[in-house]
C-alpha atoms as a PDB file:
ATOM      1  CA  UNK A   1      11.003  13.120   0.337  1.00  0.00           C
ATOM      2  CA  UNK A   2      11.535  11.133  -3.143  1.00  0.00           C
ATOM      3  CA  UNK A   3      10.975   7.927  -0.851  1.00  0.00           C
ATOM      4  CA  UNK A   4       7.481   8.607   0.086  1.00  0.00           C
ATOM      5  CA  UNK A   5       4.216   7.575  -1.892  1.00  0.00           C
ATOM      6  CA  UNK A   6       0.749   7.974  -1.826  1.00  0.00           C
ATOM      7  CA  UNK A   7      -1.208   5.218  -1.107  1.00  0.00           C
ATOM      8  CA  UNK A   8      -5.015   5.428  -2.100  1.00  0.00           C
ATOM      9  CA  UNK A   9      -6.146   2.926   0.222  1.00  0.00           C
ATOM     10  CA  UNK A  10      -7.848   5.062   2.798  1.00  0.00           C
ATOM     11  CA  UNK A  11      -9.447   7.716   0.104  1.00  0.00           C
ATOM     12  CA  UNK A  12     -10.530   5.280  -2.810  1.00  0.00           C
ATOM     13  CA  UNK A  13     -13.733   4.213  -0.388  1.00  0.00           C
ATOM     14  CA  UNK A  14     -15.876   5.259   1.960  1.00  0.00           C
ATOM     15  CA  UNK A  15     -15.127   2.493   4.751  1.00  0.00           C
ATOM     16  CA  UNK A  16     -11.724   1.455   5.231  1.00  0.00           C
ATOM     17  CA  UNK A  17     -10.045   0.112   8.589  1.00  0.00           C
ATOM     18  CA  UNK A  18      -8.109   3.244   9.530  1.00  0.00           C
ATOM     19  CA  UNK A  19      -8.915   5.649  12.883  1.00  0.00           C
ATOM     20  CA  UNK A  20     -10.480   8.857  12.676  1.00  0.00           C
ATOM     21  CA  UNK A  21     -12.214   8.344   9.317  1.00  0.00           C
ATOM     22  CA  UNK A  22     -15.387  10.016  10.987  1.00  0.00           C
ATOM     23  CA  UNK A  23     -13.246  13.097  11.937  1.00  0.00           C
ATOM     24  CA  UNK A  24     -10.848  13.291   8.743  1.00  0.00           C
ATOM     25  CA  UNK A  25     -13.933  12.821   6.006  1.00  0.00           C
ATOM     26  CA  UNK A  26     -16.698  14.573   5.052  1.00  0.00           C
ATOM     27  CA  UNK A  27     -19.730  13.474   6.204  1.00  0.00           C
ATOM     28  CA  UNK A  28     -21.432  11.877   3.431  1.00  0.00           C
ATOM     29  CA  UNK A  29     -18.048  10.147   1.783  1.00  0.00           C
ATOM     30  CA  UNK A  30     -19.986  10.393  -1.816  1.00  0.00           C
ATOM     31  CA  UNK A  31     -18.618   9.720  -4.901  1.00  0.00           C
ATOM     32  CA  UNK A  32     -17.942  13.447  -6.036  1.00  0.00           C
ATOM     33  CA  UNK A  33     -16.417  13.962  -2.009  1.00  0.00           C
ATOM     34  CA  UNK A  34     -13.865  11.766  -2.035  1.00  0.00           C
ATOM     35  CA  UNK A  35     -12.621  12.254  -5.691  1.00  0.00           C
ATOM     36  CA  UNK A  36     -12.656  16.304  -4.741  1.00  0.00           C
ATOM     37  CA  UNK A  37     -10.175  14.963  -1.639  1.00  0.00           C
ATOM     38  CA  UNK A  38      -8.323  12.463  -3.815  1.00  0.00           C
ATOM     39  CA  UNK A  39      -6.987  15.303  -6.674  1.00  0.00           C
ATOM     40  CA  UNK A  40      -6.290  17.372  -3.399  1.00  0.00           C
ATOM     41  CA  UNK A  41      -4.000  15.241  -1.967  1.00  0.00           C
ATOM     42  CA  UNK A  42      -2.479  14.280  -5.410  1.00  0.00           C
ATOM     43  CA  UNK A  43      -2.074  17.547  -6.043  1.00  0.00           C
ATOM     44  CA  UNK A  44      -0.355  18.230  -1.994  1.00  0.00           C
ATOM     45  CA  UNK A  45       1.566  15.049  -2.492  1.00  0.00           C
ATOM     46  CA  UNK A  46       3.307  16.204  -6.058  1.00  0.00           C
ATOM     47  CA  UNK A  47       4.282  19.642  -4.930  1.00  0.00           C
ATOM     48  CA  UNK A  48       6.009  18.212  -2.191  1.00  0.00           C
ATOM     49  CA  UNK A  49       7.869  15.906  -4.890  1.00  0.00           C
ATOM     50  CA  UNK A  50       5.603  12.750  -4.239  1.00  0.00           C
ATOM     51  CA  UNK A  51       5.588  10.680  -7.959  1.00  0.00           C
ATOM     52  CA  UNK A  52       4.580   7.480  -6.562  1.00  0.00           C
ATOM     53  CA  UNK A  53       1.069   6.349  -6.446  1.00  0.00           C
ATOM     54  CA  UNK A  54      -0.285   3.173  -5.531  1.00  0.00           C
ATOM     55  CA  UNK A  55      -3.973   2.044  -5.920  1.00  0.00           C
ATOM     56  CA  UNK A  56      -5.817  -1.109  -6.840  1.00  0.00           C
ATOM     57  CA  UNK A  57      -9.200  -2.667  -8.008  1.00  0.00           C
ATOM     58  CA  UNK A  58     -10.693  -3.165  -4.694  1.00  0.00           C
ATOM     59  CA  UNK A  59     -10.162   0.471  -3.597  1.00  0.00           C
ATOM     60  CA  UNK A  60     -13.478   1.569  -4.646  1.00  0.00           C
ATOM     61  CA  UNK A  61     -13.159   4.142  -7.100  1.00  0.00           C
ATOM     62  CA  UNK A  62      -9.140   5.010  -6.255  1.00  0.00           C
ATOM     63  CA  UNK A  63      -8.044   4.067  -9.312  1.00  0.00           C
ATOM     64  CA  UNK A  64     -11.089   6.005 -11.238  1.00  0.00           C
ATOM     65  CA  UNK A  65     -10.225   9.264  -8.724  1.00  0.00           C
ATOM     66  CA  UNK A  66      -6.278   8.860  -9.889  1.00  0.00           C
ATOM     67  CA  UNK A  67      -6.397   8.599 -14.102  1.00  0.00           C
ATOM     68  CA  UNK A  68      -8.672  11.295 -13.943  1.00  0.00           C
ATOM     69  CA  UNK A  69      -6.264  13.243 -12.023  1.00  0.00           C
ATOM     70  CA  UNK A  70      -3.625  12.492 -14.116  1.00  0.00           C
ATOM     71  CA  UNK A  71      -5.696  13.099 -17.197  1.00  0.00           C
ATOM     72  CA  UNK A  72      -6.473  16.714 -15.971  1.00  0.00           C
ATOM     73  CA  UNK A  73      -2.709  17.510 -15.239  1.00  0.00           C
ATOM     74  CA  UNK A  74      -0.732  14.667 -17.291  1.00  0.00           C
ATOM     75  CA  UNK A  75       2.422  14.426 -15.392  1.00  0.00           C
ATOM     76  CA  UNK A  76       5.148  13.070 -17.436  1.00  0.00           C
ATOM     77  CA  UNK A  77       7.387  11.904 -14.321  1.00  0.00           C
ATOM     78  CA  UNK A  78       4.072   9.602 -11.965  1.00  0.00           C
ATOM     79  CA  UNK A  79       4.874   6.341 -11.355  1.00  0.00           C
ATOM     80  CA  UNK A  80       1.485   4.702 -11.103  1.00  0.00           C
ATOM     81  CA  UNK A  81       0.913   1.452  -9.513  1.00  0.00           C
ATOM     82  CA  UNK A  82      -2.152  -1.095  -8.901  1.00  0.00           C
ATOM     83  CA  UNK A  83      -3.033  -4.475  -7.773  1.00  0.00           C
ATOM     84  CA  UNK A  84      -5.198  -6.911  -8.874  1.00  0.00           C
ATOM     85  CA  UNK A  85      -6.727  -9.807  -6.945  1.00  0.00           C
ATOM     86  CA  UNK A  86      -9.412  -8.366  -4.953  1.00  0.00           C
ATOM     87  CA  UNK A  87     -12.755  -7.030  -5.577  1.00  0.00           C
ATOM     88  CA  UNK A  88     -14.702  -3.879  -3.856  1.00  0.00           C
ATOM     89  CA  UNK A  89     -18.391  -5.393  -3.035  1.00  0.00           C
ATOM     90  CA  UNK A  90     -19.318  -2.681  -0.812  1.00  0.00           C
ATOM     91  CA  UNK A  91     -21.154  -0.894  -2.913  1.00  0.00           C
ATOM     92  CA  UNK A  92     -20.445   2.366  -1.558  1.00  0.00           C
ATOM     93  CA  UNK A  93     -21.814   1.531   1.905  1.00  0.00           C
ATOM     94  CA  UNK A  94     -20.756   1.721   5.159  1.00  0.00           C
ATOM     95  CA  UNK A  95     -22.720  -0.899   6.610  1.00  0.00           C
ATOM     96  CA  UNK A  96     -22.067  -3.943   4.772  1.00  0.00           C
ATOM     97  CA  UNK A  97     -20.658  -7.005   6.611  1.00  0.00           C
ATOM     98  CA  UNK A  98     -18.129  -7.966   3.416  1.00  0.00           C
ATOM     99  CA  UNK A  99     -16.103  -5.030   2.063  1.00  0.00           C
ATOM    100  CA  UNK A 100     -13.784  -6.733  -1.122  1.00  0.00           C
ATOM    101  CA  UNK A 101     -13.407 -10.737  -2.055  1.00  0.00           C
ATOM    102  CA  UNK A 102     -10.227 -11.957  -3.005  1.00  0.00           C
ATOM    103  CA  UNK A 103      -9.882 -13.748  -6.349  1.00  0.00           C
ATOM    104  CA  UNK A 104      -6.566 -14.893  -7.577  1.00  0.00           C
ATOM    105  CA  UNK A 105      -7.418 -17.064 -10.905  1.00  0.00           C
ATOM    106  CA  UNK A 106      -6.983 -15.966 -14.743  1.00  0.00           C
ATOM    107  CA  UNK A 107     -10.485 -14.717 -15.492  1.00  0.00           C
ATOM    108  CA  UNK A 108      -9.560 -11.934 -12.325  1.00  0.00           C
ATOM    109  CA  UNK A 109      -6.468 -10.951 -13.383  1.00  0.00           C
ATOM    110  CA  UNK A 110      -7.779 -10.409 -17.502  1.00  0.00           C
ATOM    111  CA  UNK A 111     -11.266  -8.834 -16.495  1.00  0.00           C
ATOM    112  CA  UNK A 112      -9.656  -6.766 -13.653  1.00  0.00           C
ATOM    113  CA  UNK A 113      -6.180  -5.784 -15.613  1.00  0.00           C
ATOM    114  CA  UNK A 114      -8.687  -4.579 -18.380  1.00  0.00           C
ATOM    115  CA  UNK A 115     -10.350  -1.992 -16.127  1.00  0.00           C
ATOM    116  CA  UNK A 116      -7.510  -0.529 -14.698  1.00  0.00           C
ATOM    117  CA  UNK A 117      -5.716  -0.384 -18.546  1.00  0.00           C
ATOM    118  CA  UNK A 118      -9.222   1.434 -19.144  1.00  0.00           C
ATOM    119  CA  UNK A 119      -8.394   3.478 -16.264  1.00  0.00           C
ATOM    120  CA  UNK A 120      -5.230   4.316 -15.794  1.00  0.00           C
ATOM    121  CA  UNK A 121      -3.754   4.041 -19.647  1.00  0.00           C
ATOM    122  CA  UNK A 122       0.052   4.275 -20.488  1.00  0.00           C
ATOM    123  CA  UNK A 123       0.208   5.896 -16.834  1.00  0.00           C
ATOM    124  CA  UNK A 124       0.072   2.203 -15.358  1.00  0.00           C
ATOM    125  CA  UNK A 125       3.766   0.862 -14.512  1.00  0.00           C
ATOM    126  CA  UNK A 126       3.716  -1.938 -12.333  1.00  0.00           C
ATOM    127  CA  UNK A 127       0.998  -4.551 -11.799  1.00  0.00           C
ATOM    128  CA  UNK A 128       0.485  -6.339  -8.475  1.00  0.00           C
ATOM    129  CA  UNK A 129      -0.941  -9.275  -7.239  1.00  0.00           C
ATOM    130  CA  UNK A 130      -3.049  -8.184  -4.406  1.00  0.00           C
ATOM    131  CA  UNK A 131      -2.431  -9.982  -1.072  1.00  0.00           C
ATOM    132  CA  UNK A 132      -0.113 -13.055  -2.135  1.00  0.00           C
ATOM    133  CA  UNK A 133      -0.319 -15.587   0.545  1.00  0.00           C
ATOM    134  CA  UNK A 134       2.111 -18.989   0.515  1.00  0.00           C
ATOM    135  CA  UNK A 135      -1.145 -20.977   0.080  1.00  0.00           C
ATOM    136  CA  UNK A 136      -2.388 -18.532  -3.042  1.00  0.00           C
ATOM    137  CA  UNK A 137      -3.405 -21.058  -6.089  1.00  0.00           C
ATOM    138  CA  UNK A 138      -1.643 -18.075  -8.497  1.00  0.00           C
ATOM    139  CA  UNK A 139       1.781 -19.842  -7.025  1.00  0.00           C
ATOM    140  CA  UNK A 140       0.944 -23.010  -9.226  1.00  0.00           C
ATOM    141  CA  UNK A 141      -1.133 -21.772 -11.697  1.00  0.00           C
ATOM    142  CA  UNK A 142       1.134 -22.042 -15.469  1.00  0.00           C
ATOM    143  CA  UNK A 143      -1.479 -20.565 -17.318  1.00  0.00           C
ATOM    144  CA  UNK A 144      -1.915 -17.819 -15.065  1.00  0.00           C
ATOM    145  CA  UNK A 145       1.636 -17.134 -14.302  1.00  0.00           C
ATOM    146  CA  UNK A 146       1.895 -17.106 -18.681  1.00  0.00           C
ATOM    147  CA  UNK A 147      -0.390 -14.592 -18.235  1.00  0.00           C
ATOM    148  CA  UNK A 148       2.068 -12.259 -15.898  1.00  0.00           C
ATOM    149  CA  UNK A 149       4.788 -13.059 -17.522  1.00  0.00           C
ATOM    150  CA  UNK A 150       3.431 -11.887 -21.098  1.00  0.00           C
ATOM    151  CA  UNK A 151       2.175  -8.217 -19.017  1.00  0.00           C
ATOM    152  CA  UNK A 152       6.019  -8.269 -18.241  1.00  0.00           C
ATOM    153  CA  UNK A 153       7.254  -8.744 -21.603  1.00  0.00           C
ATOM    154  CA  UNK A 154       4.592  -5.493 -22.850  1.00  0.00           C
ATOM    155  CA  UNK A 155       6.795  -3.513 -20.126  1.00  0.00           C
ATOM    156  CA  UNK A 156       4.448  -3.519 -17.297  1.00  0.00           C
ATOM    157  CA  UNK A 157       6.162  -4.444 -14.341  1.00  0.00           C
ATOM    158  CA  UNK A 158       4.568  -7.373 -12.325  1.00  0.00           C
ATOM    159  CA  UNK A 159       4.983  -7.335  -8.452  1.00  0.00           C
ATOM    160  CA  UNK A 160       3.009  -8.417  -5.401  1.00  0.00           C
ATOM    161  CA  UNK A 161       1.678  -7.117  -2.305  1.00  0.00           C
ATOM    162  CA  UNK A 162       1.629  -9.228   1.198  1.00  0.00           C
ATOM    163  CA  UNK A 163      -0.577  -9.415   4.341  1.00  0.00           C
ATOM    164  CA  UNK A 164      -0.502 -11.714   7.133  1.00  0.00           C
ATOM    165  CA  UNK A 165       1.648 -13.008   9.522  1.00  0.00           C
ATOM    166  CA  UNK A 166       3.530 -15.402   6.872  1.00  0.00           C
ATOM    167  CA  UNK A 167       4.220 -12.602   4.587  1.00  0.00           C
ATOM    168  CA  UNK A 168       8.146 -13.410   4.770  1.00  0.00           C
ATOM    169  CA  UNK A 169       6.995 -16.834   3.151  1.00  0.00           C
ATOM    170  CA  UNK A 170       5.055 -15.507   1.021  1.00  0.00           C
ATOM    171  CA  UNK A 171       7.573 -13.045  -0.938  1.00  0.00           C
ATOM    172  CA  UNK A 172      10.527 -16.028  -0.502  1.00  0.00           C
ATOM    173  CA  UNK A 173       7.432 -17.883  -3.113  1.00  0.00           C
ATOM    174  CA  UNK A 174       7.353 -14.742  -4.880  1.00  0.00           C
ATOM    175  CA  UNK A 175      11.080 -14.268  -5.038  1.00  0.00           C
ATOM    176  CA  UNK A 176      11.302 -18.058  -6.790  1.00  0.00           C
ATOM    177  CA  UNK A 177       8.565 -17.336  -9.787  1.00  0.00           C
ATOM    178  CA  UNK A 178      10.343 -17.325 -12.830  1.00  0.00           C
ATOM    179  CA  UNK A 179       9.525 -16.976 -16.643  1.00  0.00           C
ATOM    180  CA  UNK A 180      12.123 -17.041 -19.691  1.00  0.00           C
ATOM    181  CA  UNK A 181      14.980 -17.582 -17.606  1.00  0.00           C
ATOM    182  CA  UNK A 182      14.224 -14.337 -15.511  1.00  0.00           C
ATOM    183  CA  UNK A 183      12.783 -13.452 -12.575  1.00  0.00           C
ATOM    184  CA  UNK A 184       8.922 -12.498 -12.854  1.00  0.00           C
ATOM    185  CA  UNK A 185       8.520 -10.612  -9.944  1.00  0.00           C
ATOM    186  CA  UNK A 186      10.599  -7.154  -9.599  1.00  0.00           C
ATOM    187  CA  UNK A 187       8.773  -5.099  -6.996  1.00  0.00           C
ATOM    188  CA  UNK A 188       7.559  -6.193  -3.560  1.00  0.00           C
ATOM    189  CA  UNK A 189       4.937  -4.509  -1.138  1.00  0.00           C
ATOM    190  CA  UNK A 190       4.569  -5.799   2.182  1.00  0.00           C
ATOM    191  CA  UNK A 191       3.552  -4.230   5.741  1.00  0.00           C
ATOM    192  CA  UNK A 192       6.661  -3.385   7.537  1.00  0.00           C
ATOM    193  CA  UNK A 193       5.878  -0.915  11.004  1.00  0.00           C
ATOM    194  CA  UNK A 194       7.321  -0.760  14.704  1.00  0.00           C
ATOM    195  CA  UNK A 195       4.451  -3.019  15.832  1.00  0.00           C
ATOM    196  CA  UNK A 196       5.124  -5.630  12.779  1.00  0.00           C
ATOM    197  CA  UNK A 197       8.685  -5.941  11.945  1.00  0.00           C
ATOM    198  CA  UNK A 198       8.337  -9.753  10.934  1.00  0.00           C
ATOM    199  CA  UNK A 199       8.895  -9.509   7.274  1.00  0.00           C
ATOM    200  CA  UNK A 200      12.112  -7.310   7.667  1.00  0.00           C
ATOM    201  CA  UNK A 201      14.564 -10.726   6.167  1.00  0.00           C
ATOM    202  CA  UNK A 202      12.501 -11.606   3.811  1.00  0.00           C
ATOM    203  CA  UNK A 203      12.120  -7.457   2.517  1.00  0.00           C
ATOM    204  CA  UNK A 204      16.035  -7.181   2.841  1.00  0.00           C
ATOM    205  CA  UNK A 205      16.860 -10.316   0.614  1.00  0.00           C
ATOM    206  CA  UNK A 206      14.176  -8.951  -1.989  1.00  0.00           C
ATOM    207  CA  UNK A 207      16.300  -5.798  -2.027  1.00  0.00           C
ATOM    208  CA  UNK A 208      19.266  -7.731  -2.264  1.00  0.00           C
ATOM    209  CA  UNK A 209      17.704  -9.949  -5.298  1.00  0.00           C
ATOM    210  CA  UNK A 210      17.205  -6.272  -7.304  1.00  0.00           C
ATOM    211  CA  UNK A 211      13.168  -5.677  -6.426  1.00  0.00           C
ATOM    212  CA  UNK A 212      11.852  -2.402  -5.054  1.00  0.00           C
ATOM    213  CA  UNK A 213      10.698  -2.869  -1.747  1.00  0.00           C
ATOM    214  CA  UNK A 214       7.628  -0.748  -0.922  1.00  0.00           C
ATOM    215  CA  UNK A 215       6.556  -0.671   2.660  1.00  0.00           C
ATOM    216  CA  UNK A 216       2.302  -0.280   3.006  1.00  0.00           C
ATOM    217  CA  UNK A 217       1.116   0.435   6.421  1.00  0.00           C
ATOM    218  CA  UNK A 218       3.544   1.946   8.493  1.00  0.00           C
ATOM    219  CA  UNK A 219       1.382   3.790  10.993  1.00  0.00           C
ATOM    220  CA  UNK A 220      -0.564   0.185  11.506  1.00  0.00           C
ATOM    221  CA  UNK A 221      -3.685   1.808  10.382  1.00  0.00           C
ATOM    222  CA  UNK A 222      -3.381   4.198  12.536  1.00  0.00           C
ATOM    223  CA  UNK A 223      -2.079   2.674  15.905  1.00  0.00           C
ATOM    224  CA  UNK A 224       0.584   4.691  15.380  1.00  0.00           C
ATOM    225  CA  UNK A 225      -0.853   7.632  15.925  1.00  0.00           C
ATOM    226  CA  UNK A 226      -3.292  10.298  17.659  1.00  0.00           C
ATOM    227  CA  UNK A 227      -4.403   8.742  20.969  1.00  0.00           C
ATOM    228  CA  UNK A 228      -3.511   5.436  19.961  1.00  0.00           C
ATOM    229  CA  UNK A 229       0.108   5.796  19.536  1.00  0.00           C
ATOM    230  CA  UNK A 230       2.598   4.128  22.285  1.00  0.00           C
ATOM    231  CA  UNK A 231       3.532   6.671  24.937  1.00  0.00           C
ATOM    232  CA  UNK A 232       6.990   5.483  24.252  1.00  0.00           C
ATOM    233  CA  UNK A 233       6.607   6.656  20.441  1.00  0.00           C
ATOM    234  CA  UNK A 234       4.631  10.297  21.905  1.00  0.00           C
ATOM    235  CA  UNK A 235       7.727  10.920  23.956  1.00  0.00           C
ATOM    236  CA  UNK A 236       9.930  10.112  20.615  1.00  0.00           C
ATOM    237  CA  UNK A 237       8.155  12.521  18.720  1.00  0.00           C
ATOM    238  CA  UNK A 238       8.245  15.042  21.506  1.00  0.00           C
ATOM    239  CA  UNK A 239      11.832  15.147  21.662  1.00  0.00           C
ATOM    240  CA  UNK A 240      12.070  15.635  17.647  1.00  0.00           C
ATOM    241  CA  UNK A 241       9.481  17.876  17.585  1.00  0.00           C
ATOM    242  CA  UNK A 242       7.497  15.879  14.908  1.00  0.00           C
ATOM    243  CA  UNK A 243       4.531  13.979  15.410  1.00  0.00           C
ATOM    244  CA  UNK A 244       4.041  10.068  15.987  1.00  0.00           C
ATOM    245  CA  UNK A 245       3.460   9.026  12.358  1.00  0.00           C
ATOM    246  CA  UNK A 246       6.908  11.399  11.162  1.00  0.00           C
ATOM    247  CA  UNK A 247       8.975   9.101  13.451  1.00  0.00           C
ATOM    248  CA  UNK A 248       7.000   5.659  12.489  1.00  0.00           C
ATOM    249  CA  UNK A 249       8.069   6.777   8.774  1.00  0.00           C
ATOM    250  CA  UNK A 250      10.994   7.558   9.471  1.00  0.00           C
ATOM    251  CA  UNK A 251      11.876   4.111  11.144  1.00  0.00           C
ATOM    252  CA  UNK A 252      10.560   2.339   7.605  1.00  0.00           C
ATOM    253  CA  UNK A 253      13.153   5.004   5.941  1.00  0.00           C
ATOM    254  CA  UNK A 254      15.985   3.856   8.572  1.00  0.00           C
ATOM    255  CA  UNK A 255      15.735   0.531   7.153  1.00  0.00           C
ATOM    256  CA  UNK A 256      18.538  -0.135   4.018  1.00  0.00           C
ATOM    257  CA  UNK A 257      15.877  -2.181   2.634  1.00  0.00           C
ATOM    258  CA  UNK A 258      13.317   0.171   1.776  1.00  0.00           C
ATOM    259  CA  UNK A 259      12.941   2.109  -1.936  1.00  0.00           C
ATOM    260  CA  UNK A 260       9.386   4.077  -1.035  1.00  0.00           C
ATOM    261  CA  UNK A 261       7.120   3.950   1.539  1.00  0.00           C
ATOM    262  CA  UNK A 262       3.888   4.827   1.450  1.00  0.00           C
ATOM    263  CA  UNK A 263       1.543   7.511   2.939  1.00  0.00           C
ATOM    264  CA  UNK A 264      -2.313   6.889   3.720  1.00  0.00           C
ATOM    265  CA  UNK A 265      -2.608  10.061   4.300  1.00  0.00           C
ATOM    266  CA  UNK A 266      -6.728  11.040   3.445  1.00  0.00           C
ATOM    267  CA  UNK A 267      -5.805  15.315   4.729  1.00  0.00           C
ATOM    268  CA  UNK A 268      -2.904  17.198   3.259  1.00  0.00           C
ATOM    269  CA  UNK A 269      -2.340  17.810   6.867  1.00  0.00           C
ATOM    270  CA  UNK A 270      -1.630  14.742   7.437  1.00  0.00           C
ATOM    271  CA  UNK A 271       0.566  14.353   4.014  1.00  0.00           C
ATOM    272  CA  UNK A 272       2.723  17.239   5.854  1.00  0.00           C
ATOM    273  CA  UNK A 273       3.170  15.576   9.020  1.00  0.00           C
ATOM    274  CA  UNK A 274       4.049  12.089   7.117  1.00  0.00           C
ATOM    275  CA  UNK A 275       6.567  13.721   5.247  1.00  0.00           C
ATOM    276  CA  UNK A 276       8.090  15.338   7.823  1.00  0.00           C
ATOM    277  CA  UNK A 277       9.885  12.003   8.427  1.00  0.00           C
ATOM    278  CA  UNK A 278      12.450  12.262  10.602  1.00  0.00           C
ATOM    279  CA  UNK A 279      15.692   9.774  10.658  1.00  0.00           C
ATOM    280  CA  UNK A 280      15.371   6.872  13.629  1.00  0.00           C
ATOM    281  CA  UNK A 281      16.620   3.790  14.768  1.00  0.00           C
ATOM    282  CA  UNK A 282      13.292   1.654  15.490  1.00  0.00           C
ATOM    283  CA  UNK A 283      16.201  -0.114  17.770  1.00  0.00           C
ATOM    284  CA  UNK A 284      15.242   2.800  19.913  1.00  0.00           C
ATOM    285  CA  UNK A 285      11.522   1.342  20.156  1.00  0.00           C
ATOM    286  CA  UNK A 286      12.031  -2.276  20.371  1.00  0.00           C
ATOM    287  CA  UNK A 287       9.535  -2.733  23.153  1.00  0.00           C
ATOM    288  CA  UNK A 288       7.079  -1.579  20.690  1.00  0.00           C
ATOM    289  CA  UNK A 289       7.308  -5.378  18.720  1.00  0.00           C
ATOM    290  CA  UNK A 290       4.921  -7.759  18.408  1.00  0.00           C
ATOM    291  CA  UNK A 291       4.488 -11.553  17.271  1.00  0.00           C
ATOM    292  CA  UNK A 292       3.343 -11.172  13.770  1.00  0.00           C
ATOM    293  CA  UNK A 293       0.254 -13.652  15.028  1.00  0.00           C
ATOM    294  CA  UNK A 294      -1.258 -11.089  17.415  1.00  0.00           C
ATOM    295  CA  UNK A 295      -0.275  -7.625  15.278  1.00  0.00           C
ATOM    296  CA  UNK A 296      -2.513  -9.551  12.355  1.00  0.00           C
ATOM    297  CA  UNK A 297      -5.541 -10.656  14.672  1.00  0.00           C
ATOM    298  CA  UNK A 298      -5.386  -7.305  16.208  1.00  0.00           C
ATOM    299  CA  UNK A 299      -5.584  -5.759  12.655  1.00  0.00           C
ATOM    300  CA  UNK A 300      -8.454  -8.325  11.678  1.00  0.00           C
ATOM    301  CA  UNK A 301     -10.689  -7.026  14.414  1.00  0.00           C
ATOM    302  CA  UNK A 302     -10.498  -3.470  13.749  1.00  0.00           C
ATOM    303  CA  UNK A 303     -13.642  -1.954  12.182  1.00  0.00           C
ATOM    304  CA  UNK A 304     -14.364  -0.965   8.745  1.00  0.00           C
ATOM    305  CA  UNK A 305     -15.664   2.595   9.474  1.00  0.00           C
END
């Protein structure tokens, strides 16, 4: 499964928007919890030959739980991404109304790319901007696109993630940044699923332009499976033997588009069952589609828990 990542999303914090946190967690979610869980499953996810992981500033601690993982076993073959652009405000809580802010100006990206430098070290390979959106101010901003372009030059890749339903607009912006005659962005990250198949164009032309694609979210937070999966997608997985979430990967694999995709996995259970991936045509579950509009509202209204 050298297509398959870790994402730190779900593990990084103790609310996030995915099902079953109350069942998959411990109890309390503290600090020394969820970093206990975090070298677990980094541990799980490179014996099975995982050696991408993703975090970012707004995932709590994530990016804390990961260099001191990789300080303790100092891989020489991780690649380690992050994201700047957001910011965890909820200070280790549960019950807070406003989870992260989103901040995409120069005095962000140099007090945030500091921390995770402080972090993460000569382990950190690609920098992303967190959530580009086509109306993002980072799109026009020459001083702060001077500012990516010089992390380039140092040999840190710069790429950005997407969310919404204009995401394909939003990496076609991406796709046109440029600095010294080159391209600035080479990696993409964008939510691709069976539900959300909107930005598939957009993903295949980035592949086509040289970029990695890397797919987030393909279980939809967990729609995809347990008791919220499709029936349609239970009776897939039946007949393969796998369950829900191996096929939903799989269908992200199917697609000639896609360099890694990435697990939220927060059990090594889980880890196991995501990369059990089996090979599928999502043609199979077309049904399963909807408007980009209503997957993201949908998304938008599920908890933080």
């Amino acid at each position: 499964m050298g297509r398959l990542g870790l994402g730190l999303a779900a593990i990084g914090r103790p609310a996030y928007i995915t099902s079953g946190r109350d069942r998959d967690l411990p109890g309390g979610r503290s600090r020394d919890d969820l970093r206990a869980r975090a070298h677990e499953l980094l541990d799980s996810a490179y014996a099975q030959g995982i050696r991408y992981a993703d975090a970012a500033r707004s995932y709590g601690d994530a990016e804390q739980f990961l260099g001191s993982w990789l300080a303790d076993r100092r891989p020489e073959d991780m690649f380690v991404a992050s994201k700047w652009g957001y910011e965890y405000v909820g200070d280790w809580r549960l019950d807070v109304g406003t989870h992260e802010v989103k901040h995409h100006d120069l005095a962000t990206f140099r007090r945030q790319l500091a921390e995770s430098r402080a972090l993460l070290g000569d382990w950190l390979r690609l920098y992303q901007v967190h959530s580009l959106t086509p109306d993002s101010p980072l799109l026009t901003d020459a001083p702060l696109l001077a500012a990516l372009a010089e992390l380039r030059a140092g040999g840190i890749e710069v790429g950005v993630s997407t969310s919404g339903p204009r995401q394909s607009e939003a990496i076609e912006r991406a796709l046109e940044l440029s600095a010294g005659g080159a391209r600035l962005v080479t990696s993409v990250q964008a939510t691709w699923n069976l539900l959300e198949r909107s930005a598939g164009p957009a993903l295949a032309a980035a592949h086509e332009a040289g970029c990695r694609v890397v797919v987030k979210e393909a279980v939809g937070n967990g729609r995809l499976v347990g008791a919220e999966a499709p029936a349609a997608l239970r009776a897939v997985a039946d007949r393969y033997g796998v369950g829900p979430d191996a096929v939903a990967i799989g269908a992200v694999l199917a697609q000639p588009w896609c360099d890694v995709v990435l697990s939220g996995a927060v059990t090594s259970d889980q880890l196991a069952s995501n990369a059990a991936a089996v090979s599928f045509d999502p043609g199979e579950l077309a049904e399963l589609a909807e408007p980009a509009e209503q997957y993201w509202a949908t998304r938008s209204r599920r908890p933080w828990a």
